[in-house]
Protein backbone atom coordinates (compact mmCIF):
# COMPACT_ATOMS: atom_id res chain seq x y z
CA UNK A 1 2.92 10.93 -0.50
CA UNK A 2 1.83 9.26 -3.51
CA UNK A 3 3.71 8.86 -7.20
CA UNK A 4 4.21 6.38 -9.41
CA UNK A 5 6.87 4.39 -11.50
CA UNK A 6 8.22 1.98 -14.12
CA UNK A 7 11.55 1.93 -16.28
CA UNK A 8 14.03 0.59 -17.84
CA UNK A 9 12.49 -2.84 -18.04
CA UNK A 10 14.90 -4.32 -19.90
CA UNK A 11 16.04 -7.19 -17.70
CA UNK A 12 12.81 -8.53 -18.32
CA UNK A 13 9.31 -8.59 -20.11
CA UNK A 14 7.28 -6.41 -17.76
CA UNK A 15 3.67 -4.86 -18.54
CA UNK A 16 3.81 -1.56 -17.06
CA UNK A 17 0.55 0.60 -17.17
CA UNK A 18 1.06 4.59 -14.95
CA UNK A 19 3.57 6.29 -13.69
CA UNK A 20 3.85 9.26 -11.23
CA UNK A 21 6.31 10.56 -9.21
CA UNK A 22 5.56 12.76 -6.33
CA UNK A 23 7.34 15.44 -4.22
CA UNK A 24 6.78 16.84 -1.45
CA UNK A 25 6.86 20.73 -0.53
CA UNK A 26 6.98 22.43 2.45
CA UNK A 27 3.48 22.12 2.77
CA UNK A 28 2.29 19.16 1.68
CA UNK A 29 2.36 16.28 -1.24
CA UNK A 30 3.05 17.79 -5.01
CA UNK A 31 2.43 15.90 -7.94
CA UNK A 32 5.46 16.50 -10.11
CA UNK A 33 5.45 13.85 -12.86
CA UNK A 34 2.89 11.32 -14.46
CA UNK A 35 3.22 9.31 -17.10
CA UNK A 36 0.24 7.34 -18.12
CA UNK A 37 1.69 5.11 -20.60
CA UNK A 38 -1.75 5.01 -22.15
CA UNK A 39 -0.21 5.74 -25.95
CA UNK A 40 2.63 7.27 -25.27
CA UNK A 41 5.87 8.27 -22.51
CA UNK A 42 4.65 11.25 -22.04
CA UNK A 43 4.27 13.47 -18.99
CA UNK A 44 1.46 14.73 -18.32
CA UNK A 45 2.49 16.80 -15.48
CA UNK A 46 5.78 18.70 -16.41
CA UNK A 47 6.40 17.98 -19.67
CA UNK A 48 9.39 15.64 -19.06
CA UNK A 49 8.85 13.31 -21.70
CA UNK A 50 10.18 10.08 -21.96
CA UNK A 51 11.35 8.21 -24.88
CA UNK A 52 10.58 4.09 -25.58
CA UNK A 53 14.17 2.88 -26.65
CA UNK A 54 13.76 -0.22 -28.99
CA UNK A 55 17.66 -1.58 -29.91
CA UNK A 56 16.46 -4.25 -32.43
CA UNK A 57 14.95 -4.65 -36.15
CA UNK A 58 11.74 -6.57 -34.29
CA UNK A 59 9.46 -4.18 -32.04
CA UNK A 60 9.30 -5.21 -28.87
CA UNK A 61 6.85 -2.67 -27.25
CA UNK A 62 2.92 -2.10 -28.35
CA UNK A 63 0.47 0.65 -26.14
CA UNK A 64 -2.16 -1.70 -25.80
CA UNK A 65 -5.27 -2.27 -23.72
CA UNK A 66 -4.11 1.86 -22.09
CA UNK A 67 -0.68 0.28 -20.94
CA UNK A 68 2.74 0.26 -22.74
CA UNK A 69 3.31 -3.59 -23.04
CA UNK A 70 6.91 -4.68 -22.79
CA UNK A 71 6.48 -8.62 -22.81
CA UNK A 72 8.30 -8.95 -26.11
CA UNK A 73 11.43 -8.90 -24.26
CA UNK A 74 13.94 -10.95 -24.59
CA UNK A 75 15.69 -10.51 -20.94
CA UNK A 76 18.87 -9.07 -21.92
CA UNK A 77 21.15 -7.63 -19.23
CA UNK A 78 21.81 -3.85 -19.64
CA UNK A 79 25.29 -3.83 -20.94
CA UNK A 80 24.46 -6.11 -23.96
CA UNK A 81 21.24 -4.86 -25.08
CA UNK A 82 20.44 -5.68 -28.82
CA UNK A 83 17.06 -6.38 -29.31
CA UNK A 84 14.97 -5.27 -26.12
CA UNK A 85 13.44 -2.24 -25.57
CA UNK A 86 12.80 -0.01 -22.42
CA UNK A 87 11.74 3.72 -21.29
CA UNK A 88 14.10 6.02 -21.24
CA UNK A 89 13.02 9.24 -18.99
CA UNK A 90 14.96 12.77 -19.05
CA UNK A 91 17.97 12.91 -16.65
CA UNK A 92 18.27 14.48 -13.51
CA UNK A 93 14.09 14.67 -13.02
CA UNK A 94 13.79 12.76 -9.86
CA UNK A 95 17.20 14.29 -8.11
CA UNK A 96 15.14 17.34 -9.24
CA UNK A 97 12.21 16.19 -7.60
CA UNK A 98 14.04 15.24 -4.28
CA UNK A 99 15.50 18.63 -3.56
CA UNK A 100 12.46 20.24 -3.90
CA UNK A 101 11.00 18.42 -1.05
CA UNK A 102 10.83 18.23 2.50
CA UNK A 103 14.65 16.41 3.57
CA UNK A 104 15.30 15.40 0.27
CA UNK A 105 11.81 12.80 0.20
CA UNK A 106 10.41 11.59 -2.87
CA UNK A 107 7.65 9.09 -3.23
CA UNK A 108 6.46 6.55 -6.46
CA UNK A 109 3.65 4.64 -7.00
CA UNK A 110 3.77 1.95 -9.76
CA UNK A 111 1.43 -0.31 -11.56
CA UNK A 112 3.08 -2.72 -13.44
CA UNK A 113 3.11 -6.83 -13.86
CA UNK A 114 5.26 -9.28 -15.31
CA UNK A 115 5.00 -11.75 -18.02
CA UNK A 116 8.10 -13.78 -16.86
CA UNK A 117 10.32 -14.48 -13.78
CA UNK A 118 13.92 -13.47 -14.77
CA UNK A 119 16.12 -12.32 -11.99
CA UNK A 120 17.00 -9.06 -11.16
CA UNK A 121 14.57 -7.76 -13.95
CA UNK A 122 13.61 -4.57 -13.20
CA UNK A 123 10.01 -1.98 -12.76
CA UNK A 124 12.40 0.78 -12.52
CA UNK A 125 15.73 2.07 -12.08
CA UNK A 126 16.93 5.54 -11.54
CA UNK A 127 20.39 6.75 -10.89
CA UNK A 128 23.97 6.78 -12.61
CA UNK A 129 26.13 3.76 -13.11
CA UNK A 130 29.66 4.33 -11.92
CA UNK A 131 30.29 3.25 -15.18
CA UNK A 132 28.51 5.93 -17.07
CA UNK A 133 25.11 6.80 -18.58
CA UNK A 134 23.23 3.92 -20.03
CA UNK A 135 26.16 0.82 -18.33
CA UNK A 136 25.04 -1.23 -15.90
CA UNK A 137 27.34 -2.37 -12.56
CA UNK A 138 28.05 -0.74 -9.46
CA UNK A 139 25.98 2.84 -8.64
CA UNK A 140 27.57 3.99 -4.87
CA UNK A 141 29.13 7.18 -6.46
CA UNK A 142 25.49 8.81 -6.00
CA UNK A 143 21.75 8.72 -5.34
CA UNK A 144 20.02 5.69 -6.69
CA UNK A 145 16.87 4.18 -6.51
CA UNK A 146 15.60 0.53 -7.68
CA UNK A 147 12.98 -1.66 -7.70
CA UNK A 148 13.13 -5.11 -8.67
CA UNK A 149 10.20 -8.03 -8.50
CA UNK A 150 12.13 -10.66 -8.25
CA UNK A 151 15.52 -10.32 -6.36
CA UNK A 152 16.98 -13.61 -5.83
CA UNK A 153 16.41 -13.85 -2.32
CA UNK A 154 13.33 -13.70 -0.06
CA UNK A 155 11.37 -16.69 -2.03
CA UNK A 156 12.26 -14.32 -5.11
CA UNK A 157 10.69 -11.59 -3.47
CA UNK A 158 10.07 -7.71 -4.30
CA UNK A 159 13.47 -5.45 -3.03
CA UNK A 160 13.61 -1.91 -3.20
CA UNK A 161 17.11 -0.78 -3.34
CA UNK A 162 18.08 3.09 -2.10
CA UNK A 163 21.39 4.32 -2.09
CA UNK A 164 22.69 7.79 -1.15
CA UNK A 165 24.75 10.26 -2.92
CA UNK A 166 27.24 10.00 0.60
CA UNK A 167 26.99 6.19 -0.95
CA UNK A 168 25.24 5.13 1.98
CA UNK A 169 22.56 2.10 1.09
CA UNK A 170 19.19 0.77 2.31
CA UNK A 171 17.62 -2.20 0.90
CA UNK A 172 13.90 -3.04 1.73
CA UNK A 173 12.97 -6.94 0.94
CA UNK A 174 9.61 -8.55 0.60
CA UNK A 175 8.83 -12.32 0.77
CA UNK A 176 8.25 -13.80 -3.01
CA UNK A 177 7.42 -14.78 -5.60
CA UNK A 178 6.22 -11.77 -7.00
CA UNK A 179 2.86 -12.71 -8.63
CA UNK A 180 3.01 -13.06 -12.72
CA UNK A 181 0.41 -11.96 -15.16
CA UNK A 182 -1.47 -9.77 -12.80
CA UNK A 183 -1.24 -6.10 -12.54
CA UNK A 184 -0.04 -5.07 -8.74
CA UNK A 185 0.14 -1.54 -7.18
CA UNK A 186 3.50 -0.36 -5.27
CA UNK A 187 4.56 2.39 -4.07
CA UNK A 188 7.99 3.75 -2.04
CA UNK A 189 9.32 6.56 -0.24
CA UNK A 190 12.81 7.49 -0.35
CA UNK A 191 14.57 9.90 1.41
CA UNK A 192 17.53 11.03 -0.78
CA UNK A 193 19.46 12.79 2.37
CA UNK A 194 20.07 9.84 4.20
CA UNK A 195 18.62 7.03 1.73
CA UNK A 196 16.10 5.59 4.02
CA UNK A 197 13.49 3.89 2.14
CA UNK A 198 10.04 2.91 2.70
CA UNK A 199 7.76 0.12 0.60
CA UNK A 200 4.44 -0.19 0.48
CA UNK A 201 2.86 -2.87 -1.74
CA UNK A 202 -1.07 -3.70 -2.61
């Protein structure tokens, strides 16, 4: 019950460093993605490779220091990106992932840290907009999971967000701020069936 995690980082500059994501089998725990981030979005697991999308003329991303560094961001919201960039990971891997486990459970494990507050900035966000691939706004037409560090609520705290593809929802809050310039370790559990959601930070 391990994994890890970062995307689409676009609502904010965020340093992300590994990312995993685990299933589990009838047996036990399965690694089934990782992507290190070390010099590339690459898995290293499954060979689901992800892509760094970069919108403007100015780079905003550099693999630095064995971490893909994001903090050139701008903080542009998803439906008016222009200039920001973010990973972009294959469709359909962690739905994937889900039904191959035990109930529908996945698990993530992140390390990632932020060079600004900006609400509702995101370490990663997987599911479909109701408004299409690649538009932000309202997701309840099937599975979703998010995970913001700063949420507007809870002293700006961390809140995991889990929705179901019945369109069912869960959200998990912890008290903020959520600490900048440091690297932090979090992981959750999500159970895709019935969208209950579990976090766990360092």
């Amino acid at each position: 019950m391990l994994g890890i995690l970062m995307i689409r980082s676009n609502y904010s500059p965020i340093v992300a460093a590994i990312l995993v994501v685990l299933s589990t089998s009838s047996s036990e725990a399965r690694l089934k993605h990782r992507y290190s981030f070390t010099d590339s979005a690459n898995d290293s697991i499954s060979n689901a490779h992800g892509t760094v999308v970069d919108a403007g003329e100015e780079q905003n991303y550099v693999y630095a220091a064995g971490r893909l560094d994001l903090s050139a961001n701008v903080a542009e919201s998803s439906n008016n990106i222009v200039e920001d960039a973010y990973v972009d990971l294959p469709n359909g891997i962690i739905s994937a992932a889900a039904s191959s486990g035990v109930d529908g459970a996945v698990s993530f494990e992140t390390w990632a840290s932020i060079a600004q507050e900006h609400p509702w900035q995101r370490v990663f966000d997987f599911g479909t907009s109701n408004n299409g691939e690649d538009t932000s706004g309202v997701a309840d037409a099937s599975a979703s999971i998010a995970i913001t560090p700063n949420s507007a609520s809870f002293g700006n705290g961390l809140r995991l967000i889990c929705q179901s593809a019945t369109g069912s929802g869960i959200v998990v809050d912890l008290p903020g701020p959520f600490p900048v310039g440091s690297v932090h370790h979090v992981a959750a559990v999500f159970d895709h069936t019935n969208a209950s959601c579990r976090l766990l930070p360092d």
